[in-house]
Protein backbone atom coordinates (compact mmCIF):
# COMPACT_ATOMS: atom_id res chain seq x y z
CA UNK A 1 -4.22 26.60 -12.36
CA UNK A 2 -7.73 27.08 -11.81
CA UNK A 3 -9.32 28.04 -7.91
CA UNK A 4 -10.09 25.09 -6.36
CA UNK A 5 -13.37 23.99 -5.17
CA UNK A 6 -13.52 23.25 -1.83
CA UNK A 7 -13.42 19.27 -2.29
CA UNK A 8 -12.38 16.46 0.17
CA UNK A 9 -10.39 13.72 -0.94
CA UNK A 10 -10.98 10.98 1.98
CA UNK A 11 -8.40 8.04 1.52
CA UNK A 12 -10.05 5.35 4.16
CA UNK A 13 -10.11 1.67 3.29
CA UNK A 14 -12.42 1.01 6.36
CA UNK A 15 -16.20 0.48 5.23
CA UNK A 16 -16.87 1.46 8.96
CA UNK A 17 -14.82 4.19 9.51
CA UNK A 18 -15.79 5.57 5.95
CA UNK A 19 -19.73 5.99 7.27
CA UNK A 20 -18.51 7.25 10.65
CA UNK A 21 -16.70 10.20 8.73
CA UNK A 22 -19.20 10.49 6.18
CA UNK A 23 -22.07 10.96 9.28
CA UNK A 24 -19.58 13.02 11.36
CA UNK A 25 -19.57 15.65 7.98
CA UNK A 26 -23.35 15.12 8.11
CA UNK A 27 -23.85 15.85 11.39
CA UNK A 28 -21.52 19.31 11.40
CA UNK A 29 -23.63 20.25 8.36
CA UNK A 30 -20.10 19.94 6.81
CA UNK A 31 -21.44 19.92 3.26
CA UNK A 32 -18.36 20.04 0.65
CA UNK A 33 -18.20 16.91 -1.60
CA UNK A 34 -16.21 14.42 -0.31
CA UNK A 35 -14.28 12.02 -3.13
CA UNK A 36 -13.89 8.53 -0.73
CA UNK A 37 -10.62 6.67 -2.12
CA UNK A 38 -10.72 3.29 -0.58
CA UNK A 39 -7.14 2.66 -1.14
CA UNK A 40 -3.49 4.27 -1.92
CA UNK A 41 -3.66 3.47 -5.46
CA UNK A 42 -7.18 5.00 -6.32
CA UNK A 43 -6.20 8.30 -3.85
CA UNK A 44 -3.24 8.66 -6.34
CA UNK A 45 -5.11 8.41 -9.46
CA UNK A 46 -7.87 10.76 -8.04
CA UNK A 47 -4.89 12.92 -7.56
CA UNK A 48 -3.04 12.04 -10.82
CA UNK A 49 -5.58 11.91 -13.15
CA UNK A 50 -5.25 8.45 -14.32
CA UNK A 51 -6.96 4.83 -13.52
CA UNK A 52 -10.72 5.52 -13.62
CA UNK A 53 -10.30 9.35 -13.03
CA UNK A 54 -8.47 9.69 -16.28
CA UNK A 55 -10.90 12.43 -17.70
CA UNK A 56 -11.47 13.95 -14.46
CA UNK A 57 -10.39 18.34 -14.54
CA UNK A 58 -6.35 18.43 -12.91
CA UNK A 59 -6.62 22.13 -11.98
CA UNK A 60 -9.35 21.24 -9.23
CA UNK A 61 -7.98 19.84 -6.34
CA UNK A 62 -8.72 19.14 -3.02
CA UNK A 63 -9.04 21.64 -0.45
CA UNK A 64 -7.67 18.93 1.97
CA UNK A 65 -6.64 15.13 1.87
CA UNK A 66 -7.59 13.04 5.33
CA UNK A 67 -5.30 10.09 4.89
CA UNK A 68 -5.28 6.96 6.73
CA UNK A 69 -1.94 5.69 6.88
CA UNK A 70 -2.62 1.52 6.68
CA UNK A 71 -3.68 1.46 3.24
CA UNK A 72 -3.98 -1.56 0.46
CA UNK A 73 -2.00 -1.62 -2.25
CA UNK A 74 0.30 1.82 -1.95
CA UNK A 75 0.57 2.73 2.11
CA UNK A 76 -0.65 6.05 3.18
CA UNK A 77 2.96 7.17 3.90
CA UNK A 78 4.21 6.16 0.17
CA UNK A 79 0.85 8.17 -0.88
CA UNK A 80 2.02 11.23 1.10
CA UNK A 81 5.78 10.85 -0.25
CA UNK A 82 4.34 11.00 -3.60
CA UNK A 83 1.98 14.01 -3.15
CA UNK A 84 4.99 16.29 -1.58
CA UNK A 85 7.32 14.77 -4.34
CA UNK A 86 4.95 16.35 -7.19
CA UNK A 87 5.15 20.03 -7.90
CA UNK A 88 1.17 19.86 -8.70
CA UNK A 89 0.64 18.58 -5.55
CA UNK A 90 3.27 19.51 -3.32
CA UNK A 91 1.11 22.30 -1.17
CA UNK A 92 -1.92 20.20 -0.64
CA UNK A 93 -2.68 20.21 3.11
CA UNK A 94 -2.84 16.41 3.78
CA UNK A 95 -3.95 15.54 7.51
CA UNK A 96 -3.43 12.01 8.32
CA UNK A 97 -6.29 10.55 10.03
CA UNK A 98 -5.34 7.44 11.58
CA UNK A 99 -5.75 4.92 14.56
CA UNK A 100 -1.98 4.11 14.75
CA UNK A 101 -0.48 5.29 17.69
CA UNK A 102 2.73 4.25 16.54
CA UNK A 103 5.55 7.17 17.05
CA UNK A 104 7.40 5.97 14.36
CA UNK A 105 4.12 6.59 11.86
CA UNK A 106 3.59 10.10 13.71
CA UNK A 107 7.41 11.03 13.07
CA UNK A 108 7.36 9.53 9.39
CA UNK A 109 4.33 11.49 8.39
CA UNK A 110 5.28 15.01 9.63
CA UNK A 111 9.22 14.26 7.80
CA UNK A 112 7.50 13.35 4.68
CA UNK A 113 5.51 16.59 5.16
CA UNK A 114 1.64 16.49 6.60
CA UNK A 115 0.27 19.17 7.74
CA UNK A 116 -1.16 17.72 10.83
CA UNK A 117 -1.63 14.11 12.16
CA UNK A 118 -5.00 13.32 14.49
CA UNK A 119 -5.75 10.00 16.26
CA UNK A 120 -9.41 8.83 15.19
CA UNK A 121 -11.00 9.03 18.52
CA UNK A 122 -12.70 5.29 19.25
CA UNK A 123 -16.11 7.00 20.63
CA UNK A 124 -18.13 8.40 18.06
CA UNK A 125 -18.91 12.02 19.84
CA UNK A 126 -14.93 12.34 20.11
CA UNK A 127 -14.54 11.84 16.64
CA UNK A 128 -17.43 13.75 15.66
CA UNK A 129 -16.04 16.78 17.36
CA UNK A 130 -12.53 16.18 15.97
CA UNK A 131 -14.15 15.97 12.35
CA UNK A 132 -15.75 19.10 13.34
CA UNK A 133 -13.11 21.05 14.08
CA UNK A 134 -11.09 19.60 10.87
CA UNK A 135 -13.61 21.06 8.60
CA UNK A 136 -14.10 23.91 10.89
CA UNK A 137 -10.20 25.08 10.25
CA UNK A 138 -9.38 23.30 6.82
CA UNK A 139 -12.34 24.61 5.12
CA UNK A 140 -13.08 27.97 6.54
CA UNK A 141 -10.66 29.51 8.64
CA UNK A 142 -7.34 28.15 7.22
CA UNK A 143 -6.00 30.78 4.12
CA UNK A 144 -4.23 27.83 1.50
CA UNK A 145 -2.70 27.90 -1.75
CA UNK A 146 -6.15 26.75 -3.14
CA UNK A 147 -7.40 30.17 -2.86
CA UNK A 148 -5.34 31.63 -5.11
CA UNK A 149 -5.24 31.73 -8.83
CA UNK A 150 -1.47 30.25 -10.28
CA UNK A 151 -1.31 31.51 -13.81
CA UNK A 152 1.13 29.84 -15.70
């Protein structure tokens, strides 16, 4: 397994909540490329190498997955049971980024393994910050498995 760039995969079916995290990356001169999934199905074949991202390189993955949970097609939980169920996949730091409030959905997601569940904040400097402090730990300060090399 190669190093992995330091990619985003964003799984958000929300046109408006896409742009508010796409500005929010903008505006913390958060500059990694960001792969927008727009539902469960594409995130998993982003992921999986198949659908439209067929050709794409497996040994790069994300450096983290923000997952919203209220997905089309394949829920965000079912997305997250298949990424810990895969042993390609299994250490990817996945954050659910969500507006449920739901307890059941916050208890689900850390049983089927996230790394860390956040609220999205309904004011945009709130969720600025929070997106801030996402990239702020995911992409700099946190030490993952995507910085080292796996040889086979």
């Amino acid at each position: 397994m190669k190093q992995y760039e330091k990619i985003i995969l964003l799984v958000e079916d929300n046109p408006d909540d896409e742009l508010l995290t796409l500005m929010a990356f903008k505006d913390n001169k958060i500059t990694n490329e960001v792969i927008v999934a727009r539902d469960g199905e594409e995130a998993l074949d982003y992921l999986f190498g198949t659908g439209k991202y067929q050709t794409r390189d497996l040994d790069i993955l994300p450096q983290v997955v923000l997952l919203d949970l209220k997905l089309p097609k394949v829920d965000g939980l079912e997305v997250l049971k298949t990424i810990r169920s895969n042993p390609s996949t299994k250490l990817l730091p996945v954050v659910i980024l969500t507006s449920s409030k739901e307890e059941v959905d916050i208890l689900k997601s850390y049983e089927l393994g996230a790394n860390s569940y956040i609220r999205k904040p309904v004011d945009f400097e709130q969720f600025s910050e929070a997106i801030k402090q996402l990239g702020l730990y995911w992409l700099v300060l946190n030490e993952s498995i995507s910085e080292i090399v796996i040889t086979k």
